[in-house]
Protein backbone atom coordinates (compact mmCIF):
# COMPACT_ATOMS: atom_id res chain seq x y z
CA UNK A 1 159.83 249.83 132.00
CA UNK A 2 162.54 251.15 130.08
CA UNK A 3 162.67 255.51 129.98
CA UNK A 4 165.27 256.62 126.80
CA UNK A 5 167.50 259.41 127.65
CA UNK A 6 169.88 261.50 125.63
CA UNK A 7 172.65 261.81 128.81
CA UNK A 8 172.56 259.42 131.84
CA UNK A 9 175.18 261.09 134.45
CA UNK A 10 175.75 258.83 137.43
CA UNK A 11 176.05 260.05 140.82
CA UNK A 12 175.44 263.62 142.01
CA UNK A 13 178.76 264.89 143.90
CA UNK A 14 181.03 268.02 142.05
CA UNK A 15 181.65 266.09 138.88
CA UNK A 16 178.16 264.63 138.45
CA UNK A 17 176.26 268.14 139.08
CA UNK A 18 178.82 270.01 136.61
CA UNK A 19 178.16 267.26 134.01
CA UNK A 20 174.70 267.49 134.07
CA UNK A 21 174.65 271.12 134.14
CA UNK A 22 177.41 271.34 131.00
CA UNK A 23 175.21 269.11 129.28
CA UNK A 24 171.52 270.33 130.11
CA UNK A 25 172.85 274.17 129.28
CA UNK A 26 173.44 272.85 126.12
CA UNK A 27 170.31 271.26 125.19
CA UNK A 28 170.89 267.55 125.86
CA UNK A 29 168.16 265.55 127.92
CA UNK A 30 169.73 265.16 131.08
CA UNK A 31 169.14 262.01 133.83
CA UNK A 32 171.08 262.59 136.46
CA UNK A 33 171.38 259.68 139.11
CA UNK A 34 172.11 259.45 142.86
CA UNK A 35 171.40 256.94 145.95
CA UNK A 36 171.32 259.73 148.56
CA UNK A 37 168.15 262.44 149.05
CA UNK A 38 170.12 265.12 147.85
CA UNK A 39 172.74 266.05 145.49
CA UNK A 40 176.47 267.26 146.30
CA UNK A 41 178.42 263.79 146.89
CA UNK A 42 180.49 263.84 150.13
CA UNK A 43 182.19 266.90 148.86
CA UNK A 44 178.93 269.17 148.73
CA UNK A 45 177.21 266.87 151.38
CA UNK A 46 173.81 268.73 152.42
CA UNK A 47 172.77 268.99 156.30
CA UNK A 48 169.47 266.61 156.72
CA UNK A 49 166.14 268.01 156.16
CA UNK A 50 165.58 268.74 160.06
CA UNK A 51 168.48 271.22 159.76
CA UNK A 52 168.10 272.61 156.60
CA UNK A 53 167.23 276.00 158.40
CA UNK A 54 170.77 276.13 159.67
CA UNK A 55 173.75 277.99 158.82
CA UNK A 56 175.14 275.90 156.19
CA UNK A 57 178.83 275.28 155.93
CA UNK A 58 180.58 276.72 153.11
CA UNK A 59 180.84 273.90 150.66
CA UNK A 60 177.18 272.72 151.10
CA UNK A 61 175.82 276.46 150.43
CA UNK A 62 177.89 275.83 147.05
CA UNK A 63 176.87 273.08 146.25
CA UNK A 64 173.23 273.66 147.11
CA UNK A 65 173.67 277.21 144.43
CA UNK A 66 175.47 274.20 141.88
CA UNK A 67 172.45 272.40 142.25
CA UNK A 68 169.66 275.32 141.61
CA UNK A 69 171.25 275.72 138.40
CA UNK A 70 171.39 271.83 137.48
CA UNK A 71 167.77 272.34 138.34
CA UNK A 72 167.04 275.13 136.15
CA UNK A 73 168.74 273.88 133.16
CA UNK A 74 166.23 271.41 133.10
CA UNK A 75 167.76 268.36 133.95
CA UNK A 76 166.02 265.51 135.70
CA UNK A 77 167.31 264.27 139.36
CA UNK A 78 166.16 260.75 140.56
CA UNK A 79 166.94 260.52 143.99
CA UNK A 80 167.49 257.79 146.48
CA UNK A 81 168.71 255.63 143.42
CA UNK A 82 170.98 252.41 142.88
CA UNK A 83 172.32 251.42 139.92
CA UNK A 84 172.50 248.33 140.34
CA UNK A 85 173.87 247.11 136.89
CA UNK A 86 175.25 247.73 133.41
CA UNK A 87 174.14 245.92 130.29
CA UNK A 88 175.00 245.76 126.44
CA UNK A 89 173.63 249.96 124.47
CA UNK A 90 174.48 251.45 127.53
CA UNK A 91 171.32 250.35 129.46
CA UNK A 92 171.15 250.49 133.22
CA UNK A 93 169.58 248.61 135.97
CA UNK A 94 167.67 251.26 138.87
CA UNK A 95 166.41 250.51 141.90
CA UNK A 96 164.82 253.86 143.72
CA UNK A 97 161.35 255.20 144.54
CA UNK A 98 160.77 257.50 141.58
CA UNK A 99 162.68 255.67 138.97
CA UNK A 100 161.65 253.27 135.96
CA UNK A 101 163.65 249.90 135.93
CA UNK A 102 165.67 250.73 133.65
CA UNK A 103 167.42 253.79 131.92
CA UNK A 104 168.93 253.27 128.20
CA UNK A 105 171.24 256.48 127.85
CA UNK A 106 172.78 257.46 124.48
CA UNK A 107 175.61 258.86 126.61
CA UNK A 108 176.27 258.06 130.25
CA UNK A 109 179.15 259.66 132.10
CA UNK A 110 180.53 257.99 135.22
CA UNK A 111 180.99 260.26 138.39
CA UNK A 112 180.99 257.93 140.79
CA UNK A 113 182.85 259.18 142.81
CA UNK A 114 185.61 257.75 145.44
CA UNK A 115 185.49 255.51 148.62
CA UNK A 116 187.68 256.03 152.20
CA UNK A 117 190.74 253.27 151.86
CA UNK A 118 190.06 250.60 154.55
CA UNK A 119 193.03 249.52 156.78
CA UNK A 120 193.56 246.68 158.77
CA UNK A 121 195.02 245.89 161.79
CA UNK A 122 194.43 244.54 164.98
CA UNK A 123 190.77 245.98 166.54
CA UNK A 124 190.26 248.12 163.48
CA UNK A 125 186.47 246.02 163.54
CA UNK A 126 185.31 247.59 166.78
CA UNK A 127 182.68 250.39 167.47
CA UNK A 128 184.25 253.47 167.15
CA UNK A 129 186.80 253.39 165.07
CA UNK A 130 184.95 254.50 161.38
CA UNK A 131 186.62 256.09 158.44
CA UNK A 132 186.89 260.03 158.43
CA UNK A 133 184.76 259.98 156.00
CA UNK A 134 182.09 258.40 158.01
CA UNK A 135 182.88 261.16 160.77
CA UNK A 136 182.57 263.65 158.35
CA UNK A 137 179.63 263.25 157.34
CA UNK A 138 177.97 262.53 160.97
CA UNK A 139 179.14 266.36 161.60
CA UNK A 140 178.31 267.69 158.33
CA UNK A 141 175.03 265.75 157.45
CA UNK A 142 173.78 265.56 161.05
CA UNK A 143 175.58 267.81 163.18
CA UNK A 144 176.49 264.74 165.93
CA UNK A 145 179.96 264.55 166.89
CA UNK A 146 181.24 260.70 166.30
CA UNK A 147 182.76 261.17 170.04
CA UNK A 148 184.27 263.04 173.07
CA UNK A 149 187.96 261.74 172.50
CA UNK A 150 188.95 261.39 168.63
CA UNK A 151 192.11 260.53 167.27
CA UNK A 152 192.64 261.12 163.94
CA UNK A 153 195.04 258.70 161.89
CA UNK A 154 195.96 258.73 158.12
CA UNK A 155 197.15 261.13 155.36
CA UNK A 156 196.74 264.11 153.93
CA UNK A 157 195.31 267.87 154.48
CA UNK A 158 191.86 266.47 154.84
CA UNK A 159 192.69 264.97 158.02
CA UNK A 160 193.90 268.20 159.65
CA UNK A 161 190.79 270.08 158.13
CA UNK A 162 188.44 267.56 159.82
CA UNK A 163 190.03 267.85 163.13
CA UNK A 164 189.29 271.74 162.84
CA UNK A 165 186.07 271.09 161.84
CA UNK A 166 185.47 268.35 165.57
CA UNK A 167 186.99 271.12 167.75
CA UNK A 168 185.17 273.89 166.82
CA UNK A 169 182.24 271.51 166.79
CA UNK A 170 183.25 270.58 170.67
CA UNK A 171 185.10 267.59 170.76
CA UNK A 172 188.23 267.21 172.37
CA UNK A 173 190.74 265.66 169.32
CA UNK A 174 193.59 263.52 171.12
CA UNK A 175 196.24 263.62 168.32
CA UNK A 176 196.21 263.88 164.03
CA UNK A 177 199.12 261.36 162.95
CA UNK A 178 199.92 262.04 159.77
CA UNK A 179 201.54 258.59 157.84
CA UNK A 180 203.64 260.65 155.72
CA UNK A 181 206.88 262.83 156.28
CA UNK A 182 205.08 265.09 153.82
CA UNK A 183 207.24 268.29 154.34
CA UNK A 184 210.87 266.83 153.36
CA UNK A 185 209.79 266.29 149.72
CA UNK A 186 207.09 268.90 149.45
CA UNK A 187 209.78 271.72 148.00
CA UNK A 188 209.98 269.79 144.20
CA UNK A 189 206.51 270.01 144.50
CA UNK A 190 205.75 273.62 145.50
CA UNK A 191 204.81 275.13 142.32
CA UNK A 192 202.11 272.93 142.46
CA UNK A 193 200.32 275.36 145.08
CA UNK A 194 200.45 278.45 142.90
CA UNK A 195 197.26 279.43 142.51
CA UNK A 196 195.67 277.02 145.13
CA UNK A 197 195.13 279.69 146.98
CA UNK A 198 192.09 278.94 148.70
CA UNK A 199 193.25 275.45 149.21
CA UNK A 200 195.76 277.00 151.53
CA UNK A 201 194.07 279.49 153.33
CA UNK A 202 192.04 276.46 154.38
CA UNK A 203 194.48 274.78 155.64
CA UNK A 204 196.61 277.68 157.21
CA UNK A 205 193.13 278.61 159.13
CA UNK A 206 192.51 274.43 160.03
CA UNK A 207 196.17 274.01 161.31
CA UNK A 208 196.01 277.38 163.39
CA UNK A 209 192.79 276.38 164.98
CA UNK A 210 194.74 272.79 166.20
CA UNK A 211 197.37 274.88 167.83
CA UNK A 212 195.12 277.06 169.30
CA UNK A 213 193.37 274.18 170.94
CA UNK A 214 196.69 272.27 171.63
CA UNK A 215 196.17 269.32 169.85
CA UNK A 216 199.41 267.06 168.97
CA UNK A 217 200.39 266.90 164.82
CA UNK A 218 202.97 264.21 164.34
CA UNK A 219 204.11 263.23 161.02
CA UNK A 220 205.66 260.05 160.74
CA UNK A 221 203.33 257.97 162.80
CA UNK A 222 200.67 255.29 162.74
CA UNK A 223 198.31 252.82 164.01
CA UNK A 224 199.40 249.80 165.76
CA UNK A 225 196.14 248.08 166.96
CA UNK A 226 192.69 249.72 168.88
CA UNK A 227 191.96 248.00 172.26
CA UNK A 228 188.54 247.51 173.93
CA UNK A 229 186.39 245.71 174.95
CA UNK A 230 182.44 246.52 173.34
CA UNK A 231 184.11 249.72 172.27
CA UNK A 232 187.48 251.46 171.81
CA UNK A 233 188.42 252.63 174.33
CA UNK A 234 193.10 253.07 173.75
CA UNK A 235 195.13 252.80 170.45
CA UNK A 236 198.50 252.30 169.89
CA UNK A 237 200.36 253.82 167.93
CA UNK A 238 204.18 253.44 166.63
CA UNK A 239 206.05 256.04 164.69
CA UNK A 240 206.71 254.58 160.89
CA UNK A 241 209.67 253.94 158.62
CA UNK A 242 209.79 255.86 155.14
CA UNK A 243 207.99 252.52 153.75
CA UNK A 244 205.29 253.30 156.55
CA UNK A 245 206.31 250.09 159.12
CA UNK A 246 206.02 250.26 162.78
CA UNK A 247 209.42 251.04 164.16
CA UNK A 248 210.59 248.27 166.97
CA UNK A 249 210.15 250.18 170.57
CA UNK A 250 208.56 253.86 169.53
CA UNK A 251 205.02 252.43 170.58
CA UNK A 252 202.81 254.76 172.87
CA UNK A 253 199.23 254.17 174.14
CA UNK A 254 196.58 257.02 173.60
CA UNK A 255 192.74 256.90 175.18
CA UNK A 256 190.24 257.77 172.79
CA UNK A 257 186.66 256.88 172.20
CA UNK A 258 186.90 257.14 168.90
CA UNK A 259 189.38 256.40 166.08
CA UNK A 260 188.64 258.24 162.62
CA UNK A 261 191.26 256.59 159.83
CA UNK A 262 191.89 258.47 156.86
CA UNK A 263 194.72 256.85 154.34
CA UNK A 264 193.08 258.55 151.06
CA UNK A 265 190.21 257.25 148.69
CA UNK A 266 189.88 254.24 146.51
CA UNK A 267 188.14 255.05 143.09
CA UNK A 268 184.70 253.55 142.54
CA UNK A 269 185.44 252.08 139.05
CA UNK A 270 182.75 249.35 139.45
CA UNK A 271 180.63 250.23 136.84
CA UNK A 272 183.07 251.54 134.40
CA UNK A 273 184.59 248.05 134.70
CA UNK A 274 181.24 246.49 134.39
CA UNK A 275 180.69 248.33 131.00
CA UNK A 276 183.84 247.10 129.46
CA UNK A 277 186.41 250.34 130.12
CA UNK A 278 190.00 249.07 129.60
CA UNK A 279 191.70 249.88 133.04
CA UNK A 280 194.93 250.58 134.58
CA UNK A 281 196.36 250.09 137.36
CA UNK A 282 197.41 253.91 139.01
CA UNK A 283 198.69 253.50 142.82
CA UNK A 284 199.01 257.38 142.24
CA UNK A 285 195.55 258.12 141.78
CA UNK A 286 194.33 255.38 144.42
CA UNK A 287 194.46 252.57 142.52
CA UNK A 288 192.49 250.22 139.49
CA UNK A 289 191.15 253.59 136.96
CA UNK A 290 189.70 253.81 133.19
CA UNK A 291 191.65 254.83 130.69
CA UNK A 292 190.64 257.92 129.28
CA UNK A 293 190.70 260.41 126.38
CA UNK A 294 191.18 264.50 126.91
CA UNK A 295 187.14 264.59 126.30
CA UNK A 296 186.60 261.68 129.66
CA UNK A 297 185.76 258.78 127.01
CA UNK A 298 186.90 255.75 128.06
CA UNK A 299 187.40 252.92 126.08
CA UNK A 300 183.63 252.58 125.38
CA UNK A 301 183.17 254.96 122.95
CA UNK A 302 179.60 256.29 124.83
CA UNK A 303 180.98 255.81 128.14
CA UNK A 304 182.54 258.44 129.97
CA UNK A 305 184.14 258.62 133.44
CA UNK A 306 185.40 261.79 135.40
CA UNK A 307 186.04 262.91 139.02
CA UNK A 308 187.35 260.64 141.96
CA UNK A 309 185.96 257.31 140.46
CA UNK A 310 188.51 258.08 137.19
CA UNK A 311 191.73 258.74 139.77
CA UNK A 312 191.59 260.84 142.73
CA UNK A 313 191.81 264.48 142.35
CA UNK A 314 189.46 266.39 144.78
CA UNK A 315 186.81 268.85 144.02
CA UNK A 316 188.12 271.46 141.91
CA UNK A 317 189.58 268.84 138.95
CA UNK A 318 186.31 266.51 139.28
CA UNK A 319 184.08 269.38 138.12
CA UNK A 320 186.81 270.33 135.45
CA UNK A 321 186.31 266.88 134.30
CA UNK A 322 182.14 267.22 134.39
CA UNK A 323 182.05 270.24 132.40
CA UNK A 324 184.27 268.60 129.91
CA UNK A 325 182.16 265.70 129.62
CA UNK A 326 178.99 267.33 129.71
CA UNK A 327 180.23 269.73 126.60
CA UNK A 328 181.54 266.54 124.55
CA UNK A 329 178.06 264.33 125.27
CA UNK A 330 175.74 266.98 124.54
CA UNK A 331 178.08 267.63 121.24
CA UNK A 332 177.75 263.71 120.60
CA UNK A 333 173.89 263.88 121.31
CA UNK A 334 173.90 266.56 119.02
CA UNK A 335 173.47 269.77 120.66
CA UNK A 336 175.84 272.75 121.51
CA UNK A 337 176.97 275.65 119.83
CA UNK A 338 179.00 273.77 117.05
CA UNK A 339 182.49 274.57 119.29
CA UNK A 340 182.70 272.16 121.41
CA UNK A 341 186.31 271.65 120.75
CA UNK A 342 186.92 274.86 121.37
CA UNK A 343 184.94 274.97 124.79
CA UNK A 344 186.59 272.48 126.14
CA UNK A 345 190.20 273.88 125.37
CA UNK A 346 189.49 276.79 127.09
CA UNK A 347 189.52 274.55 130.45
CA UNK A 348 192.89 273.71 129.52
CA UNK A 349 194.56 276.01 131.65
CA UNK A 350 192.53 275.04 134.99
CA UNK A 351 192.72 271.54 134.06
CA UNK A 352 196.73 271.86 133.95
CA UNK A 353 196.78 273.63 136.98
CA UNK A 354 194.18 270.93 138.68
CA UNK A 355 196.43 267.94 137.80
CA UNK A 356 199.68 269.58 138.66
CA UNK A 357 198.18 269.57 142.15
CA UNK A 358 197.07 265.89 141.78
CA UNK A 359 200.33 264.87 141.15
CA UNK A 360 201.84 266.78 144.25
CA UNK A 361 199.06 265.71 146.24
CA UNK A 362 199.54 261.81 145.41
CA UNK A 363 203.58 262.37 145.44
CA UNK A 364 203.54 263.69 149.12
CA UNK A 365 200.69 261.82 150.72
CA UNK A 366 200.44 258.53 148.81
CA UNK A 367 200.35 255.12 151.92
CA UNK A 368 203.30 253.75 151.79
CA UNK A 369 203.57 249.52 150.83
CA UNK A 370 203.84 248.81 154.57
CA UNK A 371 200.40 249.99 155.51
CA UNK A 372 199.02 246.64 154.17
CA UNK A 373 201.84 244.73 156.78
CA UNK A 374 200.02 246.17 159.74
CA UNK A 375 197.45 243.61 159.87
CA UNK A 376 197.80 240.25 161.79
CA UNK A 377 197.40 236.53 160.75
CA UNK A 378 194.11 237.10 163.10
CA UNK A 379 193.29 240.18 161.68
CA UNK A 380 190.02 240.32 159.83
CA UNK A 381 190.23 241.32 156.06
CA UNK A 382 186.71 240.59 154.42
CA UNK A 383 184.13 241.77 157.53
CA UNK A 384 181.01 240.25 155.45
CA UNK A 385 182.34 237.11 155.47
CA UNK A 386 185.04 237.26 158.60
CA UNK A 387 187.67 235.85 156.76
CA UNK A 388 190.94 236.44 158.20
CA UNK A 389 194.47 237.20 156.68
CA UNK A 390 195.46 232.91 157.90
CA UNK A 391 192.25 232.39 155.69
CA UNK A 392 193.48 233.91 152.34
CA UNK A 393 197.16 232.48 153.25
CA UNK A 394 195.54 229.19 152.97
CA UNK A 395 193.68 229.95 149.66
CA UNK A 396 197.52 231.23 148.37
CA UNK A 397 198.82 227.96 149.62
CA UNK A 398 195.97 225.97 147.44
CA UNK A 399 197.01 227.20 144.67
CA UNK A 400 195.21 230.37 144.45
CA UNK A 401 197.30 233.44 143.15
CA UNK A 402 194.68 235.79 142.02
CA UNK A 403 191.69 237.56 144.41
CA UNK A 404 189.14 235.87 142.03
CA UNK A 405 190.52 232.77 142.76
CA UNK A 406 190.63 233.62 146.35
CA UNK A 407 187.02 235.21 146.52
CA UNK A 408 186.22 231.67 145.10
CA UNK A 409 187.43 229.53 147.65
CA UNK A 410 187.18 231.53 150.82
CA UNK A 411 183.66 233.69 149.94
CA UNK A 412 185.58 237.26 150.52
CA UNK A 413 184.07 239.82 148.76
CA UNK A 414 180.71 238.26 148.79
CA UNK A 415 178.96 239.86 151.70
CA UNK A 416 176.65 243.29 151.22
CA UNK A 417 179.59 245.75 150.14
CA UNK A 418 180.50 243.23 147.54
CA UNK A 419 184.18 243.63 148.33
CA UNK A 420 184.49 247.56 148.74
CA UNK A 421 185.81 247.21 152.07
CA UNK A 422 187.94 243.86 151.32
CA UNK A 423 189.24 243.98 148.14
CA UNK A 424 192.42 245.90 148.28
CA UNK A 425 193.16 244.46 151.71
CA UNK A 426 192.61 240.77 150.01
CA UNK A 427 194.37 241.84 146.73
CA UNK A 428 197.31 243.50 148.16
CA UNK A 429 198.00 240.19 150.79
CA UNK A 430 197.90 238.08 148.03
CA UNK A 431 200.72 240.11 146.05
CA UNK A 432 202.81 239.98 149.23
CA UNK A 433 202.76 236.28 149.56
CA UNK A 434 203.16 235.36 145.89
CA UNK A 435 205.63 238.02 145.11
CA UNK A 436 203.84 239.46 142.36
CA UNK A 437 202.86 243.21 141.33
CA UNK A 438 199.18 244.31 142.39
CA UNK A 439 197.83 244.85 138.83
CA UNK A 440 198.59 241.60 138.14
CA UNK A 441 196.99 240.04 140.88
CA UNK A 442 193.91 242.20 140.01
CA UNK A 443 190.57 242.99 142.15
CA UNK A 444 187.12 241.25 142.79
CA UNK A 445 185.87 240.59 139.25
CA UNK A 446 182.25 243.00 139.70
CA UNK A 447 179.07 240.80 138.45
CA UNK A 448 175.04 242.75 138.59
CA UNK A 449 174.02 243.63 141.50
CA UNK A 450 176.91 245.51 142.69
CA UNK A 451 174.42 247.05 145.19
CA UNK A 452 171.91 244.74 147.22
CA UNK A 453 168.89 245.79 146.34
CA UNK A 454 165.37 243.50 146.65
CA UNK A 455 164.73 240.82 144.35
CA UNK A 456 161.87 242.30 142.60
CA UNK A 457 164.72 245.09 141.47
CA UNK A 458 166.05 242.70 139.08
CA UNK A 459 163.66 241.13 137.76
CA UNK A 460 161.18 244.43 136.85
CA UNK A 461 160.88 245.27 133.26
């Protein structure tokens, strides 16, 4: 079964739900697509149902009020839904309990969204150590804490905002290292936090909380390995050069229970890239991203892409980004008042402001080259699969110099995540041992389905 639609938006977070709401309050049919229960992405992530009756936290009562008006404006939300694949007019493959097999959208726009950077290094594959991320939304979704003793390890203001949000939620938070010495270039980059104002009183309030409680902030450091034996149960930790190595002899050992890593976000560009969007390689912006227009068209002239899974940004610029795509596919479905143009230039100004930010934000916290040097020859890269770093090193030394080649003789990037967790790791070994830039090395080529999903999925009509 194939259902027609005027607008497909894909995925639900900031910049999905300000999409679909741009484009519904305009008059455009409106599908908008997600694989969890309820709208609001990781950014807006709603407590389960069980707890719906509690106090919500501040970003999930706003994005549960973002979502009552998506609602009323008429558009239509299929839940619990994969897209699986991408074919020729803009026709995707579902895969959810409500939804036909297939949606062909005049206009589909891309939000994604953005994925927690894996990192490896010696006992980064044992229970408890998860990606902040994955702590995050443990506290947020479920209210469990993801242990007694956390330490925190990565980059960026998120980190010390989550390690607020574990105290006051009772756990005892060993340390935050912070990868980056973030505060000797942040003064080039100040103007960037004029009018970020709540931005900072988020982090002012976060930060005060942490010395309230005690807990250590030091910038400049990292993870050497995490020890245990079913679990964690120590990690080491070394302080780093300004290319983020270990330094020889600074290494301490910390118990924890629990080992949250947050090095930033890598965007989801799988199905921009399986619908034929030129990309770019963007380090700054977390990676492989579409090239884009000032309306969020990519290089497919129906096809649009904004938020995190177009270059991370955070909240505030990915629903910038929605409401200009929503304004310029409901104008190409042919509804709005006429001024779309004009509409959208009056986000200019936020939009200027919003990247200005991005650019600080990527400047001052972006992982240094050594973070990929931290794994061993042992080390697992591609957990599917359990290929080690010695594996792909053998691939290189075949004669393979590109991570499709790889993938092809060694089966990373073939397991259920279908190389989310693998590919950069495999990518950015390979560009170490041959010498070569990233881009050219390239990622996991995508192929349908980029989710697994049952059989029958793909093969309903």
């Amino acid at each position: 079964m194939i259902d027609q639609v005027e607008v497909a938006v894909i995925g639900a977070g900031p910049a999905g739900l300000c999409a679909a709401l741009a484009a519904a309050q305009a008059g455009a049919q409106v599908a908008l697509v997600d694989g969890y229960g309820r709208p609001g992405g990781q950014y807006f992530i709603q407590a389960a149902e069980e707890l719906r009756a509690s106090r919500p936290m501040r970003h999930q009562g706003e994005g549960r009020a973002l979502w009552e008006r998506v609602a009323a404006a008429g558009a239509r939300f299929l839940a619990d839904t994969i897209v699986w694949g991408a074919f020729e007019g803009n026709l995707l493959g579902l895969h959810g309990p409500q939804a036909p097999a297939y949606v062909q959208a005049q206009a589909v726009i891309l939000a994604t969204g953005a994925y927690d950077r894996p990192v490896a290094f010696p006992g980064w594959t044992l229970p408890g150590v998860m990606t902040a991320g994955a702590a995050q939304a443990l506290l947020k979704q479920q209210r469990i804490l993801a242990g007694k003793r956390i330490l925190l390890a990565g980059t960026g203001p998120l980190q010390i905002v989550l390690a607020a949000e574990l105290v006051r939620a009772g756990a005892s938070v060993v340390a935050v290292l912070e990868g980056s010495r973030f505060v000797a270039k942040a003064v080039p980059h100040a103007r960037a936090l004029w009018g970020q104002w709540r931005r900072l009183a988020e982090g002012v309030s976060s930060r005060l909380t942490l010395v309230r409680k005690g807990v250590s902030f030091r910038p400049g450091w990292g993870i050497v390995g995490a020890h245990g034996t079913d679990r964690i149960d120590s990690a080491t930790i070394a302080r780093l050069d300004s290319a983020w190595r270990h330094i020889p002899g600074s290494e301490e050992t910390l118990a924890c229970d629990t080992l949250c890593l947050g090095y930033g976000f890598i965007p989801s560009n799988t199905l921009s890239r399986l619908m034929g969007a030129i990309q770019e390689w963007r380090p700054e912006l977390g990676g492989e991203v579409p090239l884009r227009d000032n309306h969020m068209r990519t290089s497919v002239p129906a096809v649009y892409a904004v938020g995190d899974g177009a270059g991370i940004g955070g909240g505030p610029l990915a629903m910038l980004e929605g409401q200009i795509a929503g304004i310029a596919t409901a104008a190409q479905t042919g509804h709005g008042t006429g001024d779309a143009e004009g509409a959208i230039q009056r986000l200019a100004p936020a939009l200027l402001r919003e990247r200005r930010f991005q650019r600080m934000y990527a400047a001052l916290f972006a992982p240094g080259p050594g973070l990929y040097e931290w794994s061993r020859d042992d080390t697992i890269l591609c957990r599917c699969e359990e290929i080690t770093k010695t594996d792909v090193r053998k691939a290189i030394s075949l004669g393979a110099d590109s991570a499709n080649e790889v993938k092809a003789i060694v089966r990373c990037g073939m397991g259920d995540c279908q190389g989310r967790m693998c590919g950069h790791l495999v990518s950015h070994c390979i560009a170490q041992e041959t010498e070569r830039p990233i881009a050219e090395v390239g990622v996991f080529r995508p192929r349908p389905p980029i989710f697994p999903v049952p059989i029958v999925a793909v093969g309903r009509q």
